[in-house]
N, C-alpha and C. Protein backbone atom coordinates (compact mmCIF):
# COMPACT_ATOMS: atom_id res chain seq x y z
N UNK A 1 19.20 19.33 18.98
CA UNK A 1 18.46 18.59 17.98
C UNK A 1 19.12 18.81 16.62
N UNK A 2 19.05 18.01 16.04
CA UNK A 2 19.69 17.50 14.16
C UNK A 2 19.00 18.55 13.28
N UNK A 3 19.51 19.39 12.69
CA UNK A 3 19.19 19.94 11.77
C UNK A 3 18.93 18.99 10.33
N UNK A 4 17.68 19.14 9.28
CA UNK A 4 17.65 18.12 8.25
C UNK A 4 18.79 17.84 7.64
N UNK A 5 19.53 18.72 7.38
CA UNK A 5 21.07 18.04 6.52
C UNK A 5 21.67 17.44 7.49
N UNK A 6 21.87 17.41 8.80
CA UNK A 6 22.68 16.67 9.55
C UNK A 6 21.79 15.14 9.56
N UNK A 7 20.51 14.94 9.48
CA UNK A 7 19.66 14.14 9.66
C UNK A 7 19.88 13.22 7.90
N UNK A 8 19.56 14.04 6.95
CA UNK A 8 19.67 13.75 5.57
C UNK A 8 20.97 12.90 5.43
N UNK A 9 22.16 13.60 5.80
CA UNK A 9 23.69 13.00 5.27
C UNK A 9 23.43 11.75 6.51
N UNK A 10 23.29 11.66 7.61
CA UNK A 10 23.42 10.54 8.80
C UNK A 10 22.53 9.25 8.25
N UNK A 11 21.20 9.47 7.14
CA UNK A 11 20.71 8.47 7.36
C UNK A 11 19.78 8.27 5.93
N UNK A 12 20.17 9.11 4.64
CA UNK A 12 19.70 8.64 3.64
C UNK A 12 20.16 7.32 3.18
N UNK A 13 21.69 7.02 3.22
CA UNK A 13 22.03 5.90 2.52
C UNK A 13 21.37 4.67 3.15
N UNK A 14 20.74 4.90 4.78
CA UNK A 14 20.60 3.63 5.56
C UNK A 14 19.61 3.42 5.04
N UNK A 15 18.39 4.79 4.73
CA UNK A 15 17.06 4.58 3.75
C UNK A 15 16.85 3.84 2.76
N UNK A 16 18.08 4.28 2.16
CA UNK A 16 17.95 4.03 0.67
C UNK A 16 17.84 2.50 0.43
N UNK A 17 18.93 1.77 1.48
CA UNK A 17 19.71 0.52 1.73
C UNK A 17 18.16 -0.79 2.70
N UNK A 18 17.13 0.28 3.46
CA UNK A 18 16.53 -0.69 3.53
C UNK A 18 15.52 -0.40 2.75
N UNK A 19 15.12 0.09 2.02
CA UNK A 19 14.23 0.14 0.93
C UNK A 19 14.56 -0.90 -0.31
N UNK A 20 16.04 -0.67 -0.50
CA UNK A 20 16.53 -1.35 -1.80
C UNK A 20 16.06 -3.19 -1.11
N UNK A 21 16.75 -3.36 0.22
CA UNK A 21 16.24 -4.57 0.68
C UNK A 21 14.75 -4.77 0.40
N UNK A 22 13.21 -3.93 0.77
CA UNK A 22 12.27 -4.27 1.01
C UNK A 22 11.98 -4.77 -0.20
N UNK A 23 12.24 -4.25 -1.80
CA UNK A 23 12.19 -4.39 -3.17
C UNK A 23 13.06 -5.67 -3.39
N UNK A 24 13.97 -6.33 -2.25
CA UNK A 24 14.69 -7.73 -3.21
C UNK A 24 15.67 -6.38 -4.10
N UNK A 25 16.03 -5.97 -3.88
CA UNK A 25 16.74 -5.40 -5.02
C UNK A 25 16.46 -5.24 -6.26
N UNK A 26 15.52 -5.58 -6.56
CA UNK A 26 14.96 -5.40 -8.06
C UNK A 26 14.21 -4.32 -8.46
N UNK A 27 14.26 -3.27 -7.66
CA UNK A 27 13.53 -2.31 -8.16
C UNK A 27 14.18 -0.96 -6.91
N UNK A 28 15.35 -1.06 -7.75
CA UNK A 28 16.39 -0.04 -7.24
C UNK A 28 16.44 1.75 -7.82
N UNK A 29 15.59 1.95 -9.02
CA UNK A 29 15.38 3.40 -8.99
C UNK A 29 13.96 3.52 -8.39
N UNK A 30 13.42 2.74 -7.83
CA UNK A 30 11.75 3.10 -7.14
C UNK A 30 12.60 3.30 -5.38
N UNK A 31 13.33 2.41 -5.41
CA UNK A 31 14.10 2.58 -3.95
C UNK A 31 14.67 4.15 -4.06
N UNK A 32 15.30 4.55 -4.52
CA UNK A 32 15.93 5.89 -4.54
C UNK A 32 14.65 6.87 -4.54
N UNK A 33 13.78 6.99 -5.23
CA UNK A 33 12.68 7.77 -5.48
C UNK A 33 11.77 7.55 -4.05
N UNK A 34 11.84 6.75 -3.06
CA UNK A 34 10.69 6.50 -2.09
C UNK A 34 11.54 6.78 -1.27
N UNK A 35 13.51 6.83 -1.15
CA UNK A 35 14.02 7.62 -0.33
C UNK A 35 13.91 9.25 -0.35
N UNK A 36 13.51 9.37 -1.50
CA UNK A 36 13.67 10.70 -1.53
C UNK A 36 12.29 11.16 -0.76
N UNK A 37 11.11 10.23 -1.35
CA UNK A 37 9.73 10.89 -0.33
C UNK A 37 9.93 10.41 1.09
N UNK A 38 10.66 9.76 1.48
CA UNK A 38 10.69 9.38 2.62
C UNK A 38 11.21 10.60 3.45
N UNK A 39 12.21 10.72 3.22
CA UNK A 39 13.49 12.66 3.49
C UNK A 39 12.38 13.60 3.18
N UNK A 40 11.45 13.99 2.25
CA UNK A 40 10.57 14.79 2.28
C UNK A 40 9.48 14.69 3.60
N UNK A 41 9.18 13.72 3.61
CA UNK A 41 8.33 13.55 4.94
C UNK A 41 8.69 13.69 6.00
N UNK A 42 10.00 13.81 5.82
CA UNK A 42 11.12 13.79 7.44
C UNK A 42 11.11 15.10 7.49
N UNK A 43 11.44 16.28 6.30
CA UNK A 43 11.78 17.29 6.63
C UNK A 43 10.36 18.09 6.99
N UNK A 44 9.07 17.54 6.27
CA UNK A 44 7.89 18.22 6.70
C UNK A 44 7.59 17.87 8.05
N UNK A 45 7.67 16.87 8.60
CA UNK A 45 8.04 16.59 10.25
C UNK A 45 8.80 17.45 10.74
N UNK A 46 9.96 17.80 10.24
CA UNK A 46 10.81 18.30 11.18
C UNK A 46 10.65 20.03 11.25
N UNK A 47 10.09 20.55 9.89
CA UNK A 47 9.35 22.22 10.17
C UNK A 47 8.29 22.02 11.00
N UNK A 48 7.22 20.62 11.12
CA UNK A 48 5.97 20.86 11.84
C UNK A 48 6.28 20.74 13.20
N UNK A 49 7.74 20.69 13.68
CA UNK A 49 7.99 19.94 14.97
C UNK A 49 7.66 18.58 15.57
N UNK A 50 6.82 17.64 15.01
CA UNK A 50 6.79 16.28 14.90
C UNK A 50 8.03 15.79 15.41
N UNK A 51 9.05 16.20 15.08
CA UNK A 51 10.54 14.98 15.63
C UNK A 51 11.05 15.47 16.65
N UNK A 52 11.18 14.64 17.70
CA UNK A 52 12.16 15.28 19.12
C UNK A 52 12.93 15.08 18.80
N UNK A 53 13.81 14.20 17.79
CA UNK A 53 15.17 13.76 18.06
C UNK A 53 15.55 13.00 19.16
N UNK A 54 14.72 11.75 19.94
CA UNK A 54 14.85 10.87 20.92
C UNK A 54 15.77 9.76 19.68
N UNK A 55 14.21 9.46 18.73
CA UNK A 55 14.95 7.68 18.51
C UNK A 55 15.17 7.67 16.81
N UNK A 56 15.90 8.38 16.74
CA UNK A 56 15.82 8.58 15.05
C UNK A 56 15.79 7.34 14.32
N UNK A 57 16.36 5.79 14.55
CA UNK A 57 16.44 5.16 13.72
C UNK A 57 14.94 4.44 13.86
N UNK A 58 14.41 4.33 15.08
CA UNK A 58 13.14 4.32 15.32
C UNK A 58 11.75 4.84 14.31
N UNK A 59 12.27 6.08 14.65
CA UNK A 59 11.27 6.77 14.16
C UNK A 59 11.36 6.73 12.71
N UNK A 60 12.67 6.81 11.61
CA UNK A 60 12.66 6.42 10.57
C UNK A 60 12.55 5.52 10.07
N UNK A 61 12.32 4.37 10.77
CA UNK A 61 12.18 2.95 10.65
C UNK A 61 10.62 2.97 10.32
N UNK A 62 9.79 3.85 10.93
CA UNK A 62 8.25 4.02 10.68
C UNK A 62 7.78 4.72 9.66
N UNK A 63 8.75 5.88 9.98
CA UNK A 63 8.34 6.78 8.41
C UNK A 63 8.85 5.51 6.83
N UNK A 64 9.51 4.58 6.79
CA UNK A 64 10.19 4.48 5.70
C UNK A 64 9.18 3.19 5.26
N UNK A 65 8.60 2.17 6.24
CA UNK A 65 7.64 1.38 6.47
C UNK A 65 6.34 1.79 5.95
N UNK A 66 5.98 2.90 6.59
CA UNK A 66 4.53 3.26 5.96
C UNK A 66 4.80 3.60 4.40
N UNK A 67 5.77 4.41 4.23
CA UNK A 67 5.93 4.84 2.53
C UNK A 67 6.11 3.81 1.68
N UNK A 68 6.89 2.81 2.22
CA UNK A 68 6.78 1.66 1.00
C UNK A 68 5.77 0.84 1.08
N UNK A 69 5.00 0.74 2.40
CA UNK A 69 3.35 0.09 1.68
C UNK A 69 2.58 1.51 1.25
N UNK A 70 2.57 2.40 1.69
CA UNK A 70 1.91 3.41 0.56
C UNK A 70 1.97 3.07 -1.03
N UNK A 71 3.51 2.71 -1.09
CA UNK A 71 3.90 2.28 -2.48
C UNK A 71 3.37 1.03 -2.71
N UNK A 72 3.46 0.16 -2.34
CA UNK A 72 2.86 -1.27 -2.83
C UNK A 72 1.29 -0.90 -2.85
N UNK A 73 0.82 -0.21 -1.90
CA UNK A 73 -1.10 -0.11 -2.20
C UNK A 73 -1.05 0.88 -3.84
N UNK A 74 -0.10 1.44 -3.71
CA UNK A 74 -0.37 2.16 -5.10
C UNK A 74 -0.48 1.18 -6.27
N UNK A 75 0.82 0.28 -6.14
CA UNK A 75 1.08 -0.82 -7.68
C UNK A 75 -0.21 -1.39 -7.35
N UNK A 76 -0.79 -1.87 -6.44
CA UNK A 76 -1.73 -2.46 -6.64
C UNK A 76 -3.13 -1.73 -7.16
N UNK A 77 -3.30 -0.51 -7.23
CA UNK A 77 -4.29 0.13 -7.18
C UNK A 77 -4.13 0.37 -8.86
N UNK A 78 -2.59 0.44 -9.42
CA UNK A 78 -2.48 0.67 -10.66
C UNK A 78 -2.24 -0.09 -11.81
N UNK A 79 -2.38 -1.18 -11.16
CA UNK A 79 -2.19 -2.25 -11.81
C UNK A 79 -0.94 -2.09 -12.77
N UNK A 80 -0.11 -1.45 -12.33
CA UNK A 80 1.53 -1.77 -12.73
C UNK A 80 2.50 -2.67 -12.57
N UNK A 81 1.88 -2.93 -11.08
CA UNK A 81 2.95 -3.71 -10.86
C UNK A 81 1.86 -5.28 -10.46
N UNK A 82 1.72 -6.38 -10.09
CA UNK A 82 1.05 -7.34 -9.63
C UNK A 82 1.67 -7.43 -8.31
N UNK A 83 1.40 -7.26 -7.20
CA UNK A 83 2.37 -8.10 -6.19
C UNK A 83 1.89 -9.14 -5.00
N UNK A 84 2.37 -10.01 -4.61
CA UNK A 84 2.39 -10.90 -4.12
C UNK A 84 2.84 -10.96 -2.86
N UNK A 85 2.31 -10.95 -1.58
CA UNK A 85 3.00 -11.13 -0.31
C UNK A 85 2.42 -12.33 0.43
N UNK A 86 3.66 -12.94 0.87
CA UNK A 86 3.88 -14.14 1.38
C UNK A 86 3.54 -14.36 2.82
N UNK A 87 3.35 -15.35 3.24
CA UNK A 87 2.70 -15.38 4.65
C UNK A 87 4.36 -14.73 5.28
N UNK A 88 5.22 -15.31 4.97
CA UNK A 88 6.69 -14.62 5.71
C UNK A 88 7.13 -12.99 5.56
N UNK A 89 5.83 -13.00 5.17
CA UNK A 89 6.14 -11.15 4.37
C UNK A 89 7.00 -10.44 3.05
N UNK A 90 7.05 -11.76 2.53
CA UNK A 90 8.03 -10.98 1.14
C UNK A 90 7.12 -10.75 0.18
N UNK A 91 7.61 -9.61 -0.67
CA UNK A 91 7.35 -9.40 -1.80
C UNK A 91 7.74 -9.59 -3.39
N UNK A 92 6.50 -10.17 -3.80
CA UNK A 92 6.89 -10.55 -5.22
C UNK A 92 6.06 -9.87 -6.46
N UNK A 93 6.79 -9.40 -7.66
CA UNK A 93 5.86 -9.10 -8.57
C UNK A 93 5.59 -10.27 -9.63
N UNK A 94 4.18 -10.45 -9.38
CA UNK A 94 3.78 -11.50 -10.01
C UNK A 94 4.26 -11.36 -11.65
N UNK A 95 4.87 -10.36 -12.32
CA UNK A 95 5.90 -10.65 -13.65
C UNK A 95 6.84 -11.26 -13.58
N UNK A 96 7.51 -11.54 -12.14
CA UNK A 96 8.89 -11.64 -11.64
C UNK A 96 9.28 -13.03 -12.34
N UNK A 97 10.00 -13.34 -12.78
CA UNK A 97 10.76 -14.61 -13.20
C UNK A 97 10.99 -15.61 -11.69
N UNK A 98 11.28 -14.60 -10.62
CA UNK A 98 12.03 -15.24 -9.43
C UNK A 98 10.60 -15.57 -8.52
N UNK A 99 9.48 -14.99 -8.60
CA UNK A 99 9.13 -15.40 -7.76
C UNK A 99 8.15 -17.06 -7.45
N UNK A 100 8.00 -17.46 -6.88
CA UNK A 100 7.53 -18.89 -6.57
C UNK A 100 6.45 -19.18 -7.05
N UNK A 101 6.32 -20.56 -8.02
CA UNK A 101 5.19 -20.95 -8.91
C UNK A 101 4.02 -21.07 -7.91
N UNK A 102 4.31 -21.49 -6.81
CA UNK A 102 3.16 -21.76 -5.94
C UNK A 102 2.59 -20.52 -5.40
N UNK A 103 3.14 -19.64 -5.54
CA UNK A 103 3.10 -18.62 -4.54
C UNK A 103 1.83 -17.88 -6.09
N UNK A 104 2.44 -17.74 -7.03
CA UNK A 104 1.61 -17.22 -8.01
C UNK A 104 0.17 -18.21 -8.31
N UNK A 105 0.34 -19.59 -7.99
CA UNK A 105 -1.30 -20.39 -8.03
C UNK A 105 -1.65 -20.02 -6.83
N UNK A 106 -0.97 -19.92 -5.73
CA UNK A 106 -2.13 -19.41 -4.51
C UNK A 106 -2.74 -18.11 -4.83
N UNK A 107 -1.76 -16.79 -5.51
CA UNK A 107 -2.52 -16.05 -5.80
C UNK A 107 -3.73 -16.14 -6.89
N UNK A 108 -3.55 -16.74 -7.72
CA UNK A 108 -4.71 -16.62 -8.92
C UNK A 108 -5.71 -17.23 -8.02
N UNK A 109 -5.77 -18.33 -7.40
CA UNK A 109 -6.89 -19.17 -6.62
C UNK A 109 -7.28 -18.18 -5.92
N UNK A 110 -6.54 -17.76 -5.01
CA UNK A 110 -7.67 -16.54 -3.85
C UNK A 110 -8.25 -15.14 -4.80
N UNK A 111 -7.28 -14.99 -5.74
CA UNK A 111 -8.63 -13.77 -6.34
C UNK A 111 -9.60 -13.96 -7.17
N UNK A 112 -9.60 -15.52 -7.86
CA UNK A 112 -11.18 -16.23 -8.00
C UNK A 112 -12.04 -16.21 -7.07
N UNK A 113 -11.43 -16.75 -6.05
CA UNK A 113 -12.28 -16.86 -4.50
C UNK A 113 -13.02 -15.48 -3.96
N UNK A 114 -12.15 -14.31 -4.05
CA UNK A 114 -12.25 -13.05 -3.79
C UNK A 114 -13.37 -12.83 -5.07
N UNK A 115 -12.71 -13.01 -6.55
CA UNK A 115 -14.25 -12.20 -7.04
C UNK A 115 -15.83 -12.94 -7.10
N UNK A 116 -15.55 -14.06 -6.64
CA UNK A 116 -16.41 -14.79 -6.20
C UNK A 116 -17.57 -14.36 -5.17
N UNK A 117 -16.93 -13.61 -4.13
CA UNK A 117 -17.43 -12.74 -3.22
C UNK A 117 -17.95 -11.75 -3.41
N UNK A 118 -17.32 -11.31 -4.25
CA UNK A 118 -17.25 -10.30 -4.70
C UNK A 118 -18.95 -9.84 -4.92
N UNK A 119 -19.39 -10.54 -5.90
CA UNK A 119 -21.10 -11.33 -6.97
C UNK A 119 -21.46 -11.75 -5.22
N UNK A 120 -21.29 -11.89 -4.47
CA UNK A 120 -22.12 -12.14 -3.29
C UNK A 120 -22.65 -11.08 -2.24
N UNK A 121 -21.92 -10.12 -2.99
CA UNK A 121 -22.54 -8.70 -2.35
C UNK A 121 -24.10 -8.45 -2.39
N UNK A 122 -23.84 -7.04 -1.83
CA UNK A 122 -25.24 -6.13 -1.90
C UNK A 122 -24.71 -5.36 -3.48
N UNK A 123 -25.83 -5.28 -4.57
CA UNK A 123 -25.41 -4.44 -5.19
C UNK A 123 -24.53 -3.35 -5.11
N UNK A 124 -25.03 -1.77 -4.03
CA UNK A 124 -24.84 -0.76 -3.90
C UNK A 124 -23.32 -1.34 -3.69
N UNK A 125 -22.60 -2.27 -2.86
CA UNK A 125 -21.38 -2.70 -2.67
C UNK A 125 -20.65 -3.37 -3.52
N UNK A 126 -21.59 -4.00 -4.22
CA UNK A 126 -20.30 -4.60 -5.15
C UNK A 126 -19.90 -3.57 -6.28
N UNK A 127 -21.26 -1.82 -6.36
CA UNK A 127 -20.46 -0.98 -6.95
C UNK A 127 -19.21 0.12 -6.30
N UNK A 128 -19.71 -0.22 -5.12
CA UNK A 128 -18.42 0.59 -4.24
C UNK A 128 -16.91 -0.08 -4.91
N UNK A 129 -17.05 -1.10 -4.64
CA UNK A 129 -15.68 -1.87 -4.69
C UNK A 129 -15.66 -2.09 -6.03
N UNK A 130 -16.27 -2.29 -7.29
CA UNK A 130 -16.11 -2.10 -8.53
C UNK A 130 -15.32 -0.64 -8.96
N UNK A 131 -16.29 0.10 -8.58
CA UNK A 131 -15.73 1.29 -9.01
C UNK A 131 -14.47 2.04 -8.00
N UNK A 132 -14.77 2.24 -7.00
CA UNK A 132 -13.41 2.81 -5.80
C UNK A 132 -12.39 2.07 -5.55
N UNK A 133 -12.73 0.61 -4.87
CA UNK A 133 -11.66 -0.14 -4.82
C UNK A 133 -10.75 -0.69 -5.54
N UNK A 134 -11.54 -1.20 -6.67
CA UNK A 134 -10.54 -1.59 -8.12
C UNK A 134 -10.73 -1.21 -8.77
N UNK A 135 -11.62 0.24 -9.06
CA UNK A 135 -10.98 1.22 -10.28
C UNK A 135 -10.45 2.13 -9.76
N UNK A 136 -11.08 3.92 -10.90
CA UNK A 136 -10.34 4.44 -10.49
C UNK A 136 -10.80 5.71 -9.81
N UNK A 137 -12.06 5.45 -9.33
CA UNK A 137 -13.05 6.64 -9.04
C UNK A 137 -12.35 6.96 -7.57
N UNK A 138 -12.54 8.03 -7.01
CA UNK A 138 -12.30 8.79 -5.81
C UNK A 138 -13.73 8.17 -5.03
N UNK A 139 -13.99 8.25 -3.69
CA UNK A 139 -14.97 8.09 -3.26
C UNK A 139 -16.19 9.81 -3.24
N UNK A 140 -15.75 10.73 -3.49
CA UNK A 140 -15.96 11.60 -4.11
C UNK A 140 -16.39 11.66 -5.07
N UNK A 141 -15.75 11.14 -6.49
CA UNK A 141 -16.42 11.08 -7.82
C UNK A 141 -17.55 10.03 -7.73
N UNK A 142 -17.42 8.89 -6.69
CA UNK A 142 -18.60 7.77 -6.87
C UNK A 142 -19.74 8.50 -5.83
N UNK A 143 -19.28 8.91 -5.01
CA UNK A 143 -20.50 9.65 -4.40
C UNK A 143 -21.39 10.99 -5.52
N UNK A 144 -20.64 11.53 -5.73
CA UNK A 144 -21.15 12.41 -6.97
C UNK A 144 -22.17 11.65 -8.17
N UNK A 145 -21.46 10.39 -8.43
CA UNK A 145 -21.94 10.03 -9.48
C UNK A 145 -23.60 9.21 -9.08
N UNK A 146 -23.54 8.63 -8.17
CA UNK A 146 -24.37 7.94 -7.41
C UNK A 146 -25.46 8.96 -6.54
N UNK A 147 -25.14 10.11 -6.05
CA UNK A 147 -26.07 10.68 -5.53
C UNK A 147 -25.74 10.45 -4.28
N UNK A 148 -24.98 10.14 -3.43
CA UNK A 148 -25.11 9.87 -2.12
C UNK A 148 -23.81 10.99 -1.57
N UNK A 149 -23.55 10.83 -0.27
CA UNK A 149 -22.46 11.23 0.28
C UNK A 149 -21.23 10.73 0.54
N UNK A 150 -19.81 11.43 1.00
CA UNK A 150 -19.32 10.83 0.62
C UNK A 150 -19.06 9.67 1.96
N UNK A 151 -19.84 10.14 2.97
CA UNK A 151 -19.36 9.51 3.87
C UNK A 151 -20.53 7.92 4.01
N UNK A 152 -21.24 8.17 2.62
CA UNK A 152 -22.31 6.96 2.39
C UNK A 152 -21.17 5.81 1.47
N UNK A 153 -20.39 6.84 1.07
CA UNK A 153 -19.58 6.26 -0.37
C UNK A 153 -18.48 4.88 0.75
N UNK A 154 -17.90 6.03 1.52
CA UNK A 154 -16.79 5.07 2.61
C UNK A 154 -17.62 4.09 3.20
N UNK A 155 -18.50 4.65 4.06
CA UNK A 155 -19.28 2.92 4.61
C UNK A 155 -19.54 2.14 3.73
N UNK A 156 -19.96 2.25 2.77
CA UNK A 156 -20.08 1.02 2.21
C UNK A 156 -18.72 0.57 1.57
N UNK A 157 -17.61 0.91 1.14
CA UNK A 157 -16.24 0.08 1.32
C UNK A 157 -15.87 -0.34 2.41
N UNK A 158 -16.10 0.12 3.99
CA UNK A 158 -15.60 -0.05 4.84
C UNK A 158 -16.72 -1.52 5.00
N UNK A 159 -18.00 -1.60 4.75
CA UNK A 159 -18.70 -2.34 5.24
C UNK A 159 -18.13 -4.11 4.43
N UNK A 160 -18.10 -3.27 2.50
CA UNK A 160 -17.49 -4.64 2.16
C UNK A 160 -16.34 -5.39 2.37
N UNK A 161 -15.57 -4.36 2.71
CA UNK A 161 -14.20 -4.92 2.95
C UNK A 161 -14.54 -6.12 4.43
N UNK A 162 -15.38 -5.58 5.22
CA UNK A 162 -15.27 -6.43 6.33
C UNK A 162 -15.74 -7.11 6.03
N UNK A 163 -17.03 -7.46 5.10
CA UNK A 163 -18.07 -8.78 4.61
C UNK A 163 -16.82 -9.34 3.80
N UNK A 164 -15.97 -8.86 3.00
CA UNK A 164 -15.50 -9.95 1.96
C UNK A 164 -14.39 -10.58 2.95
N UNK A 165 -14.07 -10.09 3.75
CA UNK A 165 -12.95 -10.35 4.67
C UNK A 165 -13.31 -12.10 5.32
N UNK A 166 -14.99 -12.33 5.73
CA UNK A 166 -15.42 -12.67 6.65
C UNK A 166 -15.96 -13.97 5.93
N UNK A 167 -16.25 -13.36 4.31
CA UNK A 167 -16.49 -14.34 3.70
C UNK A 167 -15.02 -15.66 3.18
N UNK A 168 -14.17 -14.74 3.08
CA UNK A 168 -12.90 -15.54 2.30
C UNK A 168 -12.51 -16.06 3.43
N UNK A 169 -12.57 -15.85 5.31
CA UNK A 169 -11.99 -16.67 5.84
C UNK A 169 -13.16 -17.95 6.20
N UNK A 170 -13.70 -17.73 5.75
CA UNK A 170 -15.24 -18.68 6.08
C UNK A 170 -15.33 -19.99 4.78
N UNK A 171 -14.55 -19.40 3.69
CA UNK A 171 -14.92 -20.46 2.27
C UNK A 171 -13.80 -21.54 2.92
């Protein structure tokens, strides 16, 4: 089995290279920085024993996948970045010069539609998702703040997410 530096030198640049792809190239020091958590996650795998060393490009193909939507749920959570994904799966930041006029009116239209839904909640839910989902509370701090638990706090995101889900394919 691959020791991490034999693993690190064999397959950072391939990281680096499909990350820089997943970004369009336009966001080439976030690519280097999500290779680097990516190699961190590899090597905490590889002290926990997690990696056999069967399918490495496999298996890094998963680790490198989940980390860059980790990263995109973040821009979105931080409203840094805007982004945009396409029924073909690309990504765009809605600042982007390049990305498609249509593609940016479909987005503004569905998150009218979405906060639309939004006001069609149950109160207690439309503060879940006010405050947890698109701010910046922990479900912890909203359970705290609210009096409930936290596992009162998650059902009810888990519950709106499926109502708003059910509603936007229904409008």
């Amino acid at each position: 089995m691959k020791t991490f530096e034999q693993f690190y030198t064999e397959w950072y640049d391939y990281t680096v290279g499909i990350l820089q792809y997943k970004f369009e190239y336009k966001h080439n020091e976030v690519a280097q920085d999500l290779a680097q958590d990516v190699m961190i996650k590899v090597h905490s795998a590889m002290e926990r024993g997690m990696y056999d060393g069967a399918n490495d490009k496999g298996w890094l193909g998963f680790v490198i996948n989940n980390t860059f939507l980790d990263e995109v749920r973040r821009w979105g959570r931080s409203r840094e970045f805007n982004m945009i994904v396409t029924e073909d799966g690309e990504y765009y930041d809605i600042k982007d010069t390049h990305a498609p006029v249509e593609d940016v009116i479909i987005k503004e239209e569905w998150l009218e539609e979405l906060e639309s839904c939004i006001h069609m909640l149950n109160d207690d839910f439309i503060e879940v998702v006010m405050m947890v989902m698109l701010g910046d509370m922990t479900h912890k701090e909203y359970a705290e703040a609210k009096g409930c638990s936290i596992n009162t706090s998650l059902g009810r995101a888990r519950y709106s997410v499926k109502a708003l889900k059910e509603m936007m394919v229904n409008q």
